[in-house]
N, C-alpha and C. Protein backbone atom coordinates (compact mmCIF):
# COMPACT_ATOMS: atom_id res chain seq x y z
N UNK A 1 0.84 -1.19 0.00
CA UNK A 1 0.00 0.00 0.00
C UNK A 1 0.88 1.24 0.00
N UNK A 2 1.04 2.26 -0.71
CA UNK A 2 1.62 3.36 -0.62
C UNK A 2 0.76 4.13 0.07
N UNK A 3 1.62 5.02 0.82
CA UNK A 3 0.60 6.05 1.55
C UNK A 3 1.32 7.70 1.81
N UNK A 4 1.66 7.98 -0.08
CA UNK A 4 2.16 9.15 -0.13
C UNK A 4 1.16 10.23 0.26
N UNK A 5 1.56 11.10 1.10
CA UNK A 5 0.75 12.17 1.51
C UNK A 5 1.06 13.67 0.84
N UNK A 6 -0.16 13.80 0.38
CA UNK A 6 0.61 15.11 -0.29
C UNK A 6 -0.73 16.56 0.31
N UNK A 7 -0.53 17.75 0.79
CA UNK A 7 -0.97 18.43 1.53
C UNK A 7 -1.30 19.54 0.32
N UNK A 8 -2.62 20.22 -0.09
CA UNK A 8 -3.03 21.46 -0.42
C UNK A 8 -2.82 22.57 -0.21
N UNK A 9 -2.17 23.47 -0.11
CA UNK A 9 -1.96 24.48 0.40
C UNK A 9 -2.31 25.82 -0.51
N UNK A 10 -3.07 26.93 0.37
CA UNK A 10 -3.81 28.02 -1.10
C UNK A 10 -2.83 29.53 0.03
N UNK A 11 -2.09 30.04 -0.67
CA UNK A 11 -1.48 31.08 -0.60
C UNK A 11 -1.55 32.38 -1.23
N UNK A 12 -1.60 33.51 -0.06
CA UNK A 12 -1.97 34.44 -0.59
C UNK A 12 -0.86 35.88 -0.97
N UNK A 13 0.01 35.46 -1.60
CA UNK A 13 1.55 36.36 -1.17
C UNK A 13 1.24 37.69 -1.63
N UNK A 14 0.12 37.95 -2.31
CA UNK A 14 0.13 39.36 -2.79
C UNK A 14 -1.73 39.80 -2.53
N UNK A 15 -2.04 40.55 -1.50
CA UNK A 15 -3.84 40.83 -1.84
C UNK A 15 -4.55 40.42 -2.66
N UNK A 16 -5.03 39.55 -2.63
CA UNK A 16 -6.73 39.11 -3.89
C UNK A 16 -5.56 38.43 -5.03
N UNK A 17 -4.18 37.71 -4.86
CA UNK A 17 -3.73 36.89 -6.05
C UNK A 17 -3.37 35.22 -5.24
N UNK A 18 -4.35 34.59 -5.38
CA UNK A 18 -4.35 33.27 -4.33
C UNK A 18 -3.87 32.45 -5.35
N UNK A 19 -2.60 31.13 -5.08
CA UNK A 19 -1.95 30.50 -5.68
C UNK A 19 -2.25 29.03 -4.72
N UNK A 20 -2.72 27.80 -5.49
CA UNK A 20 -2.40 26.57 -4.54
C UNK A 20 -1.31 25.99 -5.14
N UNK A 21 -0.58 25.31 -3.69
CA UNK A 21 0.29 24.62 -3.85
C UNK A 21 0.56 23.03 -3.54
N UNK A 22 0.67 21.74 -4.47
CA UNK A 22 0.37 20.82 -3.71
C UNK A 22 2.21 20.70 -2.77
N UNK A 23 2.42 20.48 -1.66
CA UNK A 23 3.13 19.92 -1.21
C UNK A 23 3.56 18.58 -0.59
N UNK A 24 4.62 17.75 -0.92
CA UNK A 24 5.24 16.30 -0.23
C UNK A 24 5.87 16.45 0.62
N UNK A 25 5.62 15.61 1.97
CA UNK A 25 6.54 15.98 3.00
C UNK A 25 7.50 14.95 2.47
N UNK A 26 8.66 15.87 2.60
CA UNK A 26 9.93 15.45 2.42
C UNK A 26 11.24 15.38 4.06
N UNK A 27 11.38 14.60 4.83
CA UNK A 27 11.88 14.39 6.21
C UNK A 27 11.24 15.19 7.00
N UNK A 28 12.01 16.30 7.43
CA UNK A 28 11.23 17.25 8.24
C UNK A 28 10.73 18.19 7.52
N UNK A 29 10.82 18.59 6.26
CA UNK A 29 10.50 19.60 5.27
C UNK A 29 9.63 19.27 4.09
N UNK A 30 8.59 20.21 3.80
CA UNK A 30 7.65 19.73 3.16
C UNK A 30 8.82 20.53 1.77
N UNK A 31 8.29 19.66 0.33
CA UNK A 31 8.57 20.34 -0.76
C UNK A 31 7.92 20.10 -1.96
N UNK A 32 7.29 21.66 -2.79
CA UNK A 32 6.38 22.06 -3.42
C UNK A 32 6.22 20.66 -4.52
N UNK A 33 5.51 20.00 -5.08
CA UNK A 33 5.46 19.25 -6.26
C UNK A 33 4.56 19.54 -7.55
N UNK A 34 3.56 20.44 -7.61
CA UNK A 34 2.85 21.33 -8.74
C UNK A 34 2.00 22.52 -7.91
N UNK A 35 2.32 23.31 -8.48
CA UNK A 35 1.60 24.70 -8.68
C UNK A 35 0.89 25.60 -9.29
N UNK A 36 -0.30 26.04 -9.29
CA UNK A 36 -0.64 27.20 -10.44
C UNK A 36 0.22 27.82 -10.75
N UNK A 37 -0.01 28.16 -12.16
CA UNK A 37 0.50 28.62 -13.13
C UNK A 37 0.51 30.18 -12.74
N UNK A 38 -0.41 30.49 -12.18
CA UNK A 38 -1.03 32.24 -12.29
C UNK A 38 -1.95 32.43 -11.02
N UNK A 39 -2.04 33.46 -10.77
CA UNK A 39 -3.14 33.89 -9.92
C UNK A 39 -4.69 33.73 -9.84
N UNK A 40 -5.19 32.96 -8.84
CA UNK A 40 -6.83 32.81 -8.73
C UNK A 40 -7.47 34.47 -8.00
N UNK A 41 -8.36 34.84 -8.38
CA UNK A 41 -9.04 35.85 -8.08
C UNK A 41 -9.79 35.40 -6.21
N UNK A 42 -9.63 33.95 -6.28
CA UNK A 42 -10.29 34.33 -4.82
C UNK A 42 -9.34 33.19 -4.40
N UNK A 43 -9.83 32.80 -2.78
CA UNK A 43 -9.54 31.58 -2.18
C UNK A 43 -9.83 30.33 -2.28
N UNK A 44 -11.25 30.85 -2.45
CA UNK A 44 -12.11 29.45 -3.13
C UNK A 44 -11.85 29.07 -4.70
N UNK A 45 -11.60 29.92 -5.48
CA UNK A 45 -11.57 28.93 -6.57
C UNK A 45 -9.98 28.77 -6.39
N UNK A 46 -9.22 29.09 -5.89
CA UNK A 46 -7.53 28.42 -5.56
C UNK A 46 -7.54 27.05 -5.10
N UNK A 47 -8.71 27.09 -3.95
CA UNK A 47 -8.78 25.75 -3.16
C UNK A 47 -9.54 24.41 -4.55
N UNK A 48 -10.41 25.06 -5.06
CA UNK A 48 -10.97 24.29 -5.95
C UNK A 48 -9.37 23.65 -7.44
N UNK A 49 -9.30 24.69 -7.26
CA UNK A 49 -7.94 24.48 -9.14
C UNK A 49 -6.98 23.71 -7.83
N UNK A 50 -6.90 23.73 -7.31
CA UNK A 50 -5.99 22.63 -6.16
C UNK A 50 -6.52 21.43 -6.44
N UNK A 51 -7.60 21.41 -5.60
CA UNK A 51 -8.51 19.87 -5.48
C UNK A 51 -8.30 19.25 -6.59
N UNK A 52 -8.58 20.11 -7.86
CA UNK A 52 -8.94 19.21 -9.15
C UNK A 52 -7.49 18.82 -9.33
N UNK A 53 -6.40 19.85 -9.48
CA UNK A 53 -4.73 19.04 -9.85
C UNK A 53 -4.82 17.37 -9.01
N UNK A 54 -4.99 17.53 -7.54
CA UNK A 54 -4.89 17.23 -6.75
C UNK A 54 -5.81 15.27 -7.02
N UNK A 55 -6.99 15.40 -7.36
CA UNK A 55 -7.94 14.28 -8.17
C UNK A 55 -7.02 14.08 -9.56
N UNK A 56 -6.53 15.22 -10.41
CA UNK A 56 -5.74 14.31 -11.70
C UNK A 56 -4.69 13.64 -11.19
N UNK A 57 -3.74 13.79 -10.03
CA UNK A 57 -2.34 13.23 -9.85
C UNK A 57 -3.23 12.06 -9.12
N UNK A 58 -3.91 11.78 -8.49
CA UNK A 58 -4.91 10.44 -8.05
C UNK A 58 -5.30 9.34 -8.97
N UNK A 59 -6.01 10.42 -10.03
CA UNK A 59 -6.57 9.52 -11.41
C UNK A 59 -5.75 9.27 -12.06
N UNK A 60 -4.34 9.37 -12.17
CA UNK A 60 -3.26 9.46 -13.02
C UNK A 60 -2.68 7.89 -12.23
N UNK A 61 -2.52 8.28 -10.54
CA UNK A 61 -1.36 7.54 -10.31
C UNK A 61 -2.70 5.49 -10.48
N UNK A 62 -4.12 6.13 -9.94
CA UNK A 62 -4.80 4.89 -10.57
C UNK A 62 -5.01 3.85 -11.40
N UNK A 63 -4.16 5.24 -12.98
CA UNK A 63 -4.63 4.17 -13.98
C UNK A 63 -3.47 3.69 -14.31
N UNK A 64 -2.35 4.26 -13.42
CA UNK A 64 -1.04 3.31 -13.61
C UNK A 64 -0.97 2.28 -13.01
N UNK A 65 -1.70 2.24 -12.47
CA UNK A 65 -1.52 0.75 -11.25
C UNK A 65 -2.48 -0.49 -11.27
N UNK A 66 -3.54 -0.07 -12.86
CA UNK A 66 -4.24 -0.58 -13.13
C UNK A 66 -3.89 -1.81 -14.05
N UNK A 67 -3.74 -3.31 -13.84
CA UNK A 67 -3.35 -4.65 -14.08
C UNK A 67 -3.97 -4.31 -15.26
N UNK A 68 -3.25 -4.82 -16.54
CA UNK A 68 -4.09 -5.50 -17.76
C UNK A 68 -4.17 -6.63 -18.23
């Protein structure tokens, strides 16, 4: 069973320009593994363009592991 954990994170480094980030904990240090491209206008749709990366690297790592 793998049980890579990878954490969402929605950042706001500049007023009203929200960026998610997925992060891997790496020992004691987490480190970034995909990011938006550009700025979301809110929090919520940051958290959402997260989720969805977040379901393709899922559906991705699924259909690799899928026996034929």
């Amino acid at each position: 069973m793998d049980t890579e954990a990878i954490a969402l994170i929605v950042d706001e480094p500049i007023a009203g320009h929200f960026y998610w980030v997925l992060q891997k904990q790496d020992g004691n240090d987490c480190r970034p593994i995909e990011a938006a491209e550009g700025p979301m206008p809110t929090y919520g749709a940051a958290m959402m363009a997260g989720i969805a990366a977040l379901q393709r690297r899922n559906d991705a790592r699924a259909g690799s592991s899928t026996i034929h």
